[in-house]
Protein backbone atom coordinates (compact mmCIF):
# COMPACT_ATOMS: atom_id res chain seq x y z
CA UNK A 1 -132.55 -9.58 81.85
CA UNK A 2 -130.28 -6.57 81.01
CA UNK A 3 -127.46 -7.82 82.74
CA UNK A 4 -127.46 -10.93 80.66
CA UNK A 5 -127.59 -8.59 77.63
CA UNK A 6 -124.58 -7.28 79.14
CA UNK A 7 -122.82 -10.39 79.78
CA UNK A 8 -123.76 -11.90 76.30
CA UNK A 9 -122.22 -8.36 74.80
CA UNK A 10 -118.80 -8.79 76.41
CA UNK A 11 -118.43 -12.63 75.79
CA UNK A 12 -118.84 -11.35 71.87
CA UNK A 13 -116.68 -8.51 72.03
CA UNK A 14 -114.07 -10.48 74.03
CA UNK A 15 -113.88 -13.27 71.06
CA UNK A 16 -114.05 -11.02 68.17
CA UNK A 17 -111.05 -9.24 69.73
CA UNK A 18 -109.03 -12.57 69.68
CA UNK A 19 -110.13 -13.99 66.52
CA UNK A 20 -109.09 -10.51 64.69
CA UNK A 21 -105.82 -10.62 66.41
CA UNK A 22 -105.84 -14.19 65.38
CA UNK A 23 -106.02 -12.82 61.41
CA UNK A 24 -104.72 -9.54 61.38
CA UNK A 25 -100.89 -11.06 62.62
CA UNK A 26 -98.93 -11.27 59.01
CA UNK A 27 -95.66 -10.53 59.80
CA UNK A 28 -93.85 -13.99 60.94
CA UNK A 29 -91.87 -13.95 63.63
CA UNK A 30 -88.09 -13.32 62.60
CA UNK A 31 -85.63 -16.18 62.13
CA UNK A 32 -81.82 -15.87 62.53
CA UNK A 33 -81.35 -18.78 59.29
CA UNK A 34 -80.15 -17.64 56.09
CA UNK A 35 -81.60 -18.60 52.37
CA UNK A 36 -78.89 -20.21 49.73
CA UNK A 37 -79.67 -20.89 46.46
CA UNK A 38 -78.78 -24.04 44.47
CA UNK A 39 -77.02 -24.07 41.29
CA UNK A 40 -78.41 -26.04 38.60
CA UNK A 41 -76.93 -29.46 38.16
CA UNK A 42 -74.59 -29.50 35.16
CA UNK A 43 -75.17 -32.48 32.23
CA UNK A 44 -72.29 -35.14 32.87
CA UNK A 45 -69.33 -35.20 30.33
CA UNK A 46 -69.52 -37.56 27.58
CA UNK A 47 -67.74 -40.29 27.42
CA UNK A 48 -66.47 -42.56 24.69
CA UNK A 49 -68.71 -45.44 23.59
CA UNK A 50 -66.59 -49.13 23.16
CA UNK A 51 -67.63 -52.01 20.96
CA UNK A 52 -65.74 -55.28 20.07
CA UNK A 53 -66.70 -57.30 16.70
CA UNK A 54 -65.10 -60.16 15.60
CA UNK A 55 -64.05 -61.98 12.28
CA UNK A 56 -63.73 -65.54 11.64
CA UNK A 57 -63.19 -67.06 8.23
CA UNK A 58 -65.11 -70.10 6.00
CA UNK A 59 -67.75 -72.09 7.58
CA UNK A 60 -67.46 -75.18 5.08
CA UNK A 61 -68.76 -78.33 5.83
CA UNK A 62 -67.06 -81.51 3.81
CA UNK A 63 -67.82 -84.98 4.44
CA UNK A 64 -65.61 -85.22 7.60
CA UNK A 65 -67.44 -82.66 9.84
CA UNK A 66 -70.59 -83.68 8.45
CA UNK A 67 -70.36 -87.40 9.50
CA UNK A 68 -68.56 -86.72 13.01
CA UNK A 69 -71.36 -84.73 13.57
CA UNK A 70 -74.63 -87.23 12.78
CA UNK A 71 -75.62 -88.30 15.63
CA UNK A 72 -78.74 -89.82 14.78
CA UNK A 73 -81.15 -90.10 11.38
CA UNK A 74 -80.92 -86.59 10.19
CA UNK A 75 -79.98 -85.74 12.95
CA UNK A 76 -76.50 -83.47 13.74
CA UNK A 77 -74.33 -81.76 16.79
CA UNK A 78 -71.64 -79.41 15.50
CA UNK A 79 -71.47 -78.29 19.18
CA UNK A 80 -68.45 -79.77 20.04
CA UNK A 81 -66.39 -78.72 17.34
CA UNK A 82 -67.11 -75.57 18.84
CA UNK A 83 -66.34 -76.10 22.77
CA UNK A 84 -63.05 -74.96 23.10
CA UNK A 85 -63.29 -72.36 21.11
CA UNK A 86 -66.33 -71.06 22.49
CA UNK A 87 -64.88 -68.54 25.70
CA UNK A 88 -63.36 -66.52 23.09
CA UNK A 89 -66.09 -65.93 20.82
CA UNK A 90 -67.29 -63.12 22.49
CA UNK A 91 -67.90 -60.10 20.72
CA UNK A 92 -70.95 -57.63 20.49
CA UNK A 93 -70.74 -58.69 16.72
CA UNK A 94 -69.38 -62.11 15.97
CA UNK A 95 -69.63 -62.81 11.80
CA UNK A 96 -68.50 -65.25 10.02
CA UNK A 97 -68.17 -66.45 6.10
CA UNK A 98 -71.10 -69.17 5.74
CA UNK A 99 -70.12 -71.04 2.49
CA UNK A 100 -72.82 -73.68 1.99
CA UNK A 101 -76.40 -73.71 1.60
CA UNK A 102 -78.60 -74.87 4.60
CA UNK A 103 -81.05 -77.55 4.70
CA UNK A 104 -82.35 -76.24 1.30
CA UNK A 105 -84.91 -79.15 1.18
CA UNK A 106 -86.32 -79.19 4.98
CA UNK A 107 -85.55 -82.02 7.65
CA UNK A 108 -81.81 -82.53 6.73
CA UNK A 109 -82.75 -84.28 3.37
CA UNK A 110 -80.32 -84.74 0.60
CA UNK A 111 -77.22 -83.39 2.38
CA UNK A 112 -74.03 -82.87 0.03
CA UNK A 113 -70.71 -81.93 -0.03
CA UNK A 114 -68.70 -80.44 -2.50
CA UNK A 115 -68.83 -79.47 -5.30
CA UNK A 116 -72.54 -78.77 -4.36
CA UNK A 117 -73.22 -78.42 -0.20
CA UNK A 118 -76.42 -78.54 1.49
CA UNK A 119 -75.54 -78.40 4.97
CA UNK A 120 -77.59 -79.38 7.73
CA UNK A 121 -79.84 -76.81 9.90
CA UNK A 122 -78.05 -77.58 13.16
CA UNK A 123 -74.69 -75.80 11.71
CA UNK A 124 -76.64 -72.38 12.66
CA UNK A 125 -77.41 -73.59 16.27
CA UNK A 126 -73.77 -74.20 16.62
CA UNK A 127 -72.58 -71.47 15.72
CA UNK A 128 -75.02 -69.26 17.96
CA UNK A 129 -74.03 -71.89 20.70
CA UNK A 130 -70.37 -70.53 20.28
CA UNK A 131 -70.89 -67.19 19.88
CA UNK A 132 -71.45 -65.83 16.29
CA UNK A 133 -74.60 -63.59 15.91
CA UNK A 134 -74.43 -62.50 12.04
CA UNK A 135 -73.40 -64.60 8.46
CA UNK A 136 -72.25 -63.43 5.69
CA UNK A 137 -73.22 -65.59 2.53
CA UNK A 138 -72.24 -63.52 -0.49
CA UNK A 139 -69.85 -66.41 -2.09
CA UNK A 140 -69.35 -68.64 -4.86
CA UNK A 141 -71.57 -71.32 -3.00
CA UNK A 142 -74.45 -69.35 -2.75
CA UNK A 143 -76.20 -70.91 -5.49
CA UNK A 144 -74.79 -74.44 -5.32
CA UNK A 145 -78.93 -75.03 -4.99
CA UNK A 146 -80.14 -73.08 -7.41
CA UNK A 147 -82.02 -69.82 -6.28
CA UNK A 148 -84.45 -71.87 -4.61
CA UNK A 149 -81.93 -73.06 -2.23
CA UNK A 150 -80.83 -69.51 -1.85
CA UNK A 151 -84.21 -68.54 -0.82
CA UNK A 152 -84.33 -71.68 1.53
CA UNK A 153 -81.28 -70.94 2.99
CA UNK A 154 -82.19 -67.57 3.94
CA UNK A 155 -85.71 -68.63 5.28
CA UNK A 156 -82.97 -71.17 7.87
CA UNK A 157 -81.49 -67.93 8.72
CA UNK A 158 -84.55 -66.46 9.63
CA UNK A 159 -85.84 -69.72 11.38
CA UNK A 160 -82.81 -69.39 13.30
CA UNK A 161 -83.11 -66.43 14.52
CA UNK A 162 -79.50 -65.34 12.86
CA UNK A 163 -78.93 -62.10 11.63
CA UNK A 164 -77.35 -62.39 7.32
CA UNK A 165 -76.27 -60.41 4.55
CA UNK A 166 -75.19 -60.89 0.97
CA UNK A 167 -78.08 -63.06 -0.57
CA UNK A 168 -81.39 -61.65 -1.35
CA UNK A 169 -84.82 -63.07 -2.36
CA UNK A 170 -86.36 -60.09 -3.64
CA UNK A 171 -85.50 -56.16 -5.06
CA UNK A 172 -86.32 -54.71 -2.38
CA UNK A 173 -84.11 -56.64 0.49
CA UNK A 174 -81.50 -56.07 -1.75
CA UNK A 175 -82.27 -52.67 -1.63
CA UNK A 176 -82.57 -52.62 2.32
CA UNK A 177 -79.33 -51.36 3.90
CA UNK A 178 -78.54 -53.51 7.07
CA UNK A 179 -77.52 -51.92 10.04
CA UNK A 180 -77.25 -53.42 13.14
CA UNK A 181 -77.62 -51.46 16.26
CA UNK A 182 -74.38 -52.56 18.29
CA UNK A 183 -74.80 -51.14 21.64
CA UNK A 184 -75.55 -47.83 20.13
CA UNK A 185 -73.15 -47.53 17.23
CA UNK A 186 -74.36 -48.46 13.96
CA UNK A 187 -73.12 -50.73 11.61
CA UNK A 188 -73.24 -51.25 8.57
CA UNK A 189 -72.52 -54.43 6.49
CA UNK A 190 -72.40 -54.93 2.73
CA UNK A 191 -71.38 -57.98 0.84
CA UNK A 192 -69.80 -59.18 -2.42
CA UNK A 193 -68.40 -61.51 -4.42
CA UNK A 194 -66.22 -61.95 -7.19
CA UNK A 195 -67.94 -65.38 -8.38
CA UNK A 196 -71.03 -68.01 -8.31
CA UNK A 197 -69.24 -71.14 -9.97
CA UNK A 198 -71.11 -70.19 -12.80
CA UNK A 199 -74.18 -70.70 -11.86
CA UNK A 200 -75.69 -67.72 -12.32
CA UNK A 201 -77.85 -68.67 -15.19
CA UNK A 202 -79.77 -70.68 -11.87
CA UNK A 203 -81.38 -67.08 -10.34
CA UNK A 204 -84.44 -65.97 -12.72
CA UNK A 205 -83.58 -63.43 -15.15
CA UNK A 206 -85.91 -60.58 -13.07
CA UNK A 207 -83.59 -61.09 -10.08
CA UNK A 208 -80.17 -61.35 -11.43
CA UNK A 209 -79.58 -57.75 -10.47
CA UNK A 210 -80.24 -58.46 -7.13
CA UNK A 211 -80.21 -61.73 -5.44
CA UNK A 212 -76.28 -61.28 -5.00
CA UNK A 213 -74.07 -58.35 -5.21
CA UNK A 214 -71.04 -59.45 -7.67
CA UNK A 215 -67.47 -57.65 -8.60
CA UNK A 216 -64.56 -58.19 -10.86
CA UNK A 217 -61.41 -59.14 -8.86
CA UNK A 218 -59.38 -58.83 -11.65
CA UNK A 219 -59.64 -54.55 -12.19
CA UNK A 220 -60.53 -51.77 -10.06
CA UNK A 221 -63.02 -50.25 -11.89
CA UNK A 222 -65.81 -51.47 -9.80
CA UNK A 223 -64.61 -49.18 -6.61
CA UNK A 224 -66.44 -46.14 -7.64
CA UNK A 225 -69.98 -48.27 -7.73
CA UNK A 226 -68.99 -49.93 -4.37
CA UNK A 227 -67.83 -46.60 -2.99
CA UNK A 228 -71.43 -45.38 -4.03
CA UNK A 229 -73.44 -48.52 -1.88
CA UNK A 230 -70.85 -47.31 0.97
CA UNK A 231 -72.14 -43.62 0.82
CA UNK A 232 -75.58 -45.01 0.90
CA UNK A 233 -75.20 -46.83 3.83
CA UNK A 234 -73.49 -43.80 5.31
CA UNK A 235 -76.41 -41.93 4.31
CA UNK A 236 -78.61 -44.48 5.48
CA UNK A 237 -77.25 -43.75 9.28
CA UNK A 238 -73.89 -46.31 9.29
CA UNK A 239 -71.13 -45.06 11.44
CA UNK A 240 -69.19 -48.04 10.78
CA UNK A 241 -68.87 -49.77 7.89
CA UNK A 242 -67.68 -53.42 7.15
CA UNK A 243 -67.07 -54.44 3.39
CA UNK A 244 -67.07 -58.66 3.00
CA UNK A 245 -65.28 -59.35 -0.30
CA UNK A 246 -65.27 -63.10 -1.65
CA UNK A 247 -61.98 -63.06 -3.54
CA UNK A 248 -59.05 -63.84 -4.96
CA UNK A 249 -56.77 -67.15 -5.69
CA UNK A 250 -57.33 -70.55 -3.74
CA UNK A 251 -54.26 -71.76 -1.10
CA UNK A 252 -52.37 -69.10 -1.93
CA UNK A 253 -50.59 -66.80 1.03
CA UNK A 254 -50.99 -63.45 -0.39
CA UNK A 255 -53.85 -61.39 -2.26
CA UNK A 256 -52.87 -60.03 -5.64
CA UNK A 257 -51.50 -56.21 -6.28
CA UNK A 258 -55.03 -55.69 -7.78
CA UNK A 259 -56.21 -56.82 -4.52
CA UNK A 260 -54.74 -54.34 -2.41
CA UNK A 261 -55.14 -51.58 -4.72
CA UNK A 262 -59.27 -52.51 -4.76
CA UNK A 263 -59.26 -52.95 -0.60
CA UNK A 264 -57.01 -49.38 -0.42
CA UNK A 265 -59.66 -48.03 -2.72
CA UNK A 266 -62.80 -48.84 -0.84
CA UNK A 267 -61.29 -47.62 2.59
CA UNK A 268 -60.19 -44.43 0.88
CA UNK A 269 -64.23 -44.41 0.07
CA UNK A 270 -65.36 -45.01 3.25
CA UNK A 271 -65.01 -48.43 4.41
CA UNK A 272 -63.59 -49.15 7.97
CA UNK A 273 -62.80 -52.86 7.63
CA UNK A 274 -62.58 -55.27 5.23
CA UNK A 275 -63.03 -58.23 5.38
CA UNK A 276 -61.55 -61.28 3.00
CA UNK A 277 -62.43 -64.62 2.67
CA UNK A 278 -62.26 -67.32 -0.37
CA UNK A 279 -58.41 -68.14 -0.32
CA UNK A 280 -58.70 -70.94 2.46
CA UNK A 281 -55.88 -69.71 4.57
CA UNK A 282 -54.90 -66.80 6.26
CA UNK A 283 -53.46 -63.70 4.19
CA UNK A 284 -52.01 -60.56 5.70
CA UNK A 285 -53.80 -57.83 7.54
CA UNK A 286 -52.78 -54.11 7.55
CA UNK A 287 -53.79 -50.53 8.06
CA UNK A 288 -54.50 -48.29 5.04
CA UNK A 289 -54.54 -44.66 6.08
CA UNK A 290 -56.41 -41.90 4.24
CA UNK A 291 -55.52 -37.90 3.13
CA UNK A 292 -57.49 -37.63 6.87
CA UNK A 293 -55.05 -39.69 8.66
CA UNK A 294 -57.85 -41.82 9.74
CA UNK A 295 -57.18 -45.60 9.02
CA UNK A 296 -59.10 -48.56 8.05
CA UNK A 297 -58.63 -53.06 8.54
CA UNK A 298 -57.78 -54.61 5.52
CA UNK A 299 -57.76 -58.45 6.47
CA UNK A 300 -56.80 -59.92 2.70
CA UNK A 301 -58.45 -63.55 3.58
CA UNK A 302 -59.31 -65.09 7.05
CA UNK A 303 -59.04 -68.03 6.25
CA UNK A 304 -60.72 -71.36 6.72
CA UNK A 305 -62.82 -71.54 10.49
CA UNK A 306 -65.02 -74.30 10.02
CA UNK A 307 -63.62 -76.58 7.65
CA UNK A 308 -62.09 -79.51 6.46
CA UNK A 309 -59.26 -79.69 3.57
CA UNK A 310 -57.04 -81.79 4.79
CA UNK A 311 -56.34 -83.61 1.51
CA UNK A 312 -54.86 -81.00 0.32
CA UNK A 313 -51.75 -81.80 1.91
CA UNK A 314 -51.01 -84.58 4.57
CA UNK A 315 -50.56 -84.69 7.55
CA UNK A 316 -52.03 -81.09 8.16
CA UNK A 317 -52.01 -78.18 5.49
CA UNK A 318 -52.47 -74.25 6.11
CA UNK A 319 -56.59 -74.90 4.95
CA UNK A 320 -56.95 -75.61 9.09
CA UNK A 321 -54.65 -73.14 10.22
CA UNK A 322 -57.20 -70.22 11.15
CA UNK A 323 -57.35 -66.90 13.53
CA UNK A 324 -59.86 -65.07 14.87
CA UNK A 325 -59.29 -61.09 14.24
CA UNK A 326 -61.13 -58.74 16.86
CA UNK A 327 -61.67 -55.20 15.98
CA UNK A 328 -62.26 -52.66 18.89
CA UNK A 329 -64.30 -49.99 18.28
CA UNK A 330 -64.26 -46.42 20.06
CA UNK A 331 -66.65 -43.67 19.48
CA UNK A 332 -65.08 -40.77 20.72
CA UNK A 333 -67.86 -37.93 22.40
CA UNK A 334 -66.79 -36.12 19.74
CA UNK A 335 -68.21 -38.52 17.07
CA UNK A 336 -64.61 -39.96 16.07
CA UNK A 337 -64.35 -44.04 15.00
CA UNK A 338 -60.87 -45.19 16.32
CA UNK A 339 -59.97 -48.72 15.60
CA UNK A 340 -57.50 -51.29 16.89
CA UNK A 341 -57.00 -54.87 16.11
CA UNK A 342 -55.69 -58.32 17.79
CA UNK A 343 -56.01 -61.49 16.46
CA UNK A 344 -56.00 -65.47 17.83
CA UNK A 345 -54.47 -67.95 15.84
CA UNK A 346 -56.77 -70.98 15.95
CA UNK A 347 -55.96 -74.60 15.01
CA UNK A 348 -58.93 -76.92 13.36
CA UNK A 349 -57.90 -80.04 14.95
CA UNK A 350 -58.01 -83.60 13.25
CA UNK A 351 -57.13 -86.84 13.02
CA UNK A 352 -54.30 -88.21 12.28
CA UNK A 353 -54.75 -90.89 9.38
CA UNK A 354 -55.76 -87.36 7.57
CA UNK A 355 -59.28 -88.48 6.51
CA UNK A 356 -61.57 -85.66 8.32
CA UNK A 357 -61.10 -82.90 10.95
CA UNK A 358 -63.07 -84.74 13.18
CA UNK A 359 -62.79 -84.64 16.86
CA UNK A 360 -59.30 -85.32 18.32
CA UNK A 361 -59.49 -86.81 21.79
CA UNK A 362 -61.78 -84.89 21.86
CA UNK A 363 -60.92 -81.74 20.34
CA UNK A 364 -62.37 -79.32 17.62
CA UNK A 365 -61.36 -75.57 16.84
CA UNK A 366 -58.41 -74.92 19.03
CA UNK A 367 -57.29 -71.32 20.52
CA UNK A 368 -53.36 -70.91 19.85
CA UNK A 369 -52.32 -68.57 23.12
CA UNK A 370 -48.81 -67.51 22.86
CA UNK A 371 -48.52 -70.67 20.30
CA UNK A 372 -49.57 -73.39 22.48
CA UNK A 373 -52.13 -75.22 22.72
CA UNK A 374 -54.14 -75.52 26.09
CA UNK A 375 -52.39 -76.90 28.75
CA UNK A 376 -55.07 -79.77 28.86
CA UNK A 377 -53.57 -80.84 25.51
CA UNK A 378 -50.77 -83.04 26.59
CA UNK A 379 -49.74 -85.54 23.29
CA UNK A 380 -47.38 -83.67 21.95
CA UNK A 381 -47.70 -84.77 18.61
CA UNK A 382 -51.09 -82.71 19.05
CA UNK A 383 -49.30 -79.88 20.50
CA UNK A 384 -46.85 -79.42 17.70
CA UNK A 385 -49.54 -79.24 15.31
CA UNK A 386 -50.45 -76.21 17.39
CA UNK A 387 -46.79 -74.39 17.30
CA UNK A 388 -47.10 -74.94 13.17
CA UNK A 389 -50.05 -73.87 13.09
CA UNK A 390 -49.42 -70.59 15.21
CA UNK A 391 -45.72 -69.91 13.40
CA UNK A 392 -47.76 -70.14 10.14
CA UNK A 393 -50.04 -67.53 11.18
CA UNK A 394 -47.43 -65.11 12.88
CA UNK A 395 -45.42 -65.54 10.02
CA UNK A 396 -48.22 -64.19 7.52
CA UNK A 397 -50.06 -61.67 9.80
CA UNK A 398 -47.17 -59.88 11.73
CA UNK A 399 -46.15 -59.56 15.15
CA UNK A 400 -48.37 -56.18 15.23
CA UNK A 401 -51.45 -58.00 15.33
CA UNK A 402 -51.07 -61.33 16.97
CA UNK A 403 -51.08 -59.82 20.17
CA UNK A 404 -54.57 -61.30 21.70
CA UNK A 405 -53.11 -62.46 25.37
CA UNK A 406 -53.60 -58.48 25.91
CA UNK A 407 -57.47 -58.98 25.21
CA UNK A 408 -57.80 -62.12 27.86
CA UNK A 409 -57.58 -59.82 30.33
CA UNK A 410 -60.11 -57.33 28.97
């Protein structure tokens, strides 16, 4: 019995000598590897932010467009006025002047043409089918309806699903800066114009102040209030800001000397571009520059996109020679807005007894690359349409701009 006492003993002692050997070892063994330490990771540099919006003139549907577009009862396809021009519409803002009412009675009833328009609804798909993501409708046609078409035409925007300025239902949209988020710059976009065909006794007395934003064309004195809705939308977070002005003489090449001295005045206030439309064909473009050095668009009248004048003057006047101006837009890390500008000349086709724009074997809004037309064009009675109508608009805008074959390649 004792010597299993014994035996039990040494078995205990024997594993309590292990298991503290087992806990009592702290030091680990050495190692011959060496510790680094990492540096922290340091924030990438900034780097300049890049936008492109484009400018287009007067959406304005006359009888021609209108009928070569019904394709059924009520029923309309602008589309393929659009085709050809499509490729190039393709900015992160596309606008464009809308000059008629839309649909203001539902279902494409009672559709007119001047001196009153009520265009039909499927001029808004078209125009998102080629490109164009925001109107401006701040002209003398805005009330061709009366304010009820005004409202109606801005619940078709909405329907649409297209972004709008310049007409208002209510005090407080008018009071609504818009800013549209364009790939993180902001922009800002305020409208005016300088007349409503006298039709202004149409919008209820409660929102005359405020269903369209008007100006006088004739003086400057209005550039201190404008320069004020500018600050605001500065204020409001805009860090570029695009003026539309409805203005200025019909057919005529060239905006008055009160003109320039109101579009000077507003970029010396704070606007980056302006941009003019009313006259039916194209007027100059040209840099201001301010005490900073820093420089804004002028573009005195875009001209007609859209449209169909061609009575005017047979066989094709200067209402169908058009451009498309492109504004590129840096944001420097720094905060800095840079601009630079290149413009297409564009050609709306059309027939050529003169009676509509039409479709031309085919064709519809027409790029002018280098003055030609494309090389699918081959009647070259068609083709020199297209020289005019690029000559016309190199001769008015200046070799400085019309420089777009640069921006193919972009």
């Amino acid at each position: 019995m004792l010597k299993r006492l014994l035996a039990i003993l040494a078995a205990l002692l024997l594993a309590f000598g292990l298991f503290g050997c087992a806990v009592t070892q702290t030091n680990p063994p050495e190692s011959n590897t060496t510790t680094t330490t990492t540096e922290p990771a340091t924030e990438p540099e900034p780097e300049p932010v890049e936008i492109r919006i484009q400018f287009a003139g007067d959406i304005l549907l006359h009888r021609g467009p209108i009928d070569a577009a019904n394709v059924g009862p009520s029923v309309y396809d602008f589309r393929p006025f659009l085709t050809d021009i499509r490729p190039f519409i393709d900015g992160d803002l596309a606008i464009a002047n809308m000059e008629t009412p839309i649909d203001v009675l539902g279902g494409n009833r009672d559709i007119t043409t001047f001196p009153r328009f009520n265009a039909p609804f499927e001029i808004l798909e078209a125009l998102q089918y080629a490109g164009f993501n925001h109107l401006v409708a701040s002209n003398n046609h805005s009330l061709d309806r009366g304010f009820d078409g005004m409202v109606a035409t801005i619940r078709n925007f909405k329907r649409a699903g297209i972004d709008f300025t310049g007409i208002y239902e209510d005090e407080n949209a008018f009071n609504t800066p818009t800013i549209i988020d364009v790939n993180g710059i902001q922009v800002g976009i305020i409208a005016y114009t300088e007349s409503l065909n006298g039709l202004d006794p149409l919008i209820p007395v409660e929102m005359r102040p405020f269903a369209v934003r008007r100006f006088r064309v004739y003086t400057t004195a209005d550039v201190p209030a404008m320069g004020e809705d500018i600050a605001a939308l500065r204020e409001a977070g805009a860090e570029v800001v695009i003026v539309s002005l409805h203005w200025g003489a019909e057919y005529v090449n060239a905006p008055t000397e009160t003109q320039r001295q109101i579009a000077r005045g507003l970029v010396d206030v704070g606007a980056d571009v302006i941009m003019g439309h009313h006259a039916h064909v194209v007027q100059p473009i040209e840099w201001h520059y301010r005490e900073d050095e820093s420089r804004g668009l002028i573009i005195y009248s875009l001209g007609n996109f859209l449209a169909d004048q061609t009575r005017l003057q047979r066989p094709i006047p200067a209402t169908q020679y058009s451009m498309l101006v492109s504004v590129q837009v840096t944001r420097q890390p720094d905060g800095e807005i840079t601009l630079m500008c290149e413009v297409l000349p564009v050609l709306a086709m059309r027939d050529r007894t003169g009676n509509t724009m039409g479709i031309v074997n085919g064709l519809g809004m027409m790029p002018l690359i280098g003055g030609e037309l494309p090389d699918f064009v081959t009647d070259t009675y068609l083709r020199d349409w297209g020289r005019r109508a690029y000559a016309h608009v190199l001769n008015i805008v200046g070799e400085e701009f019309v420089q777009y074959d640069s921006m193919l390649n972009a």
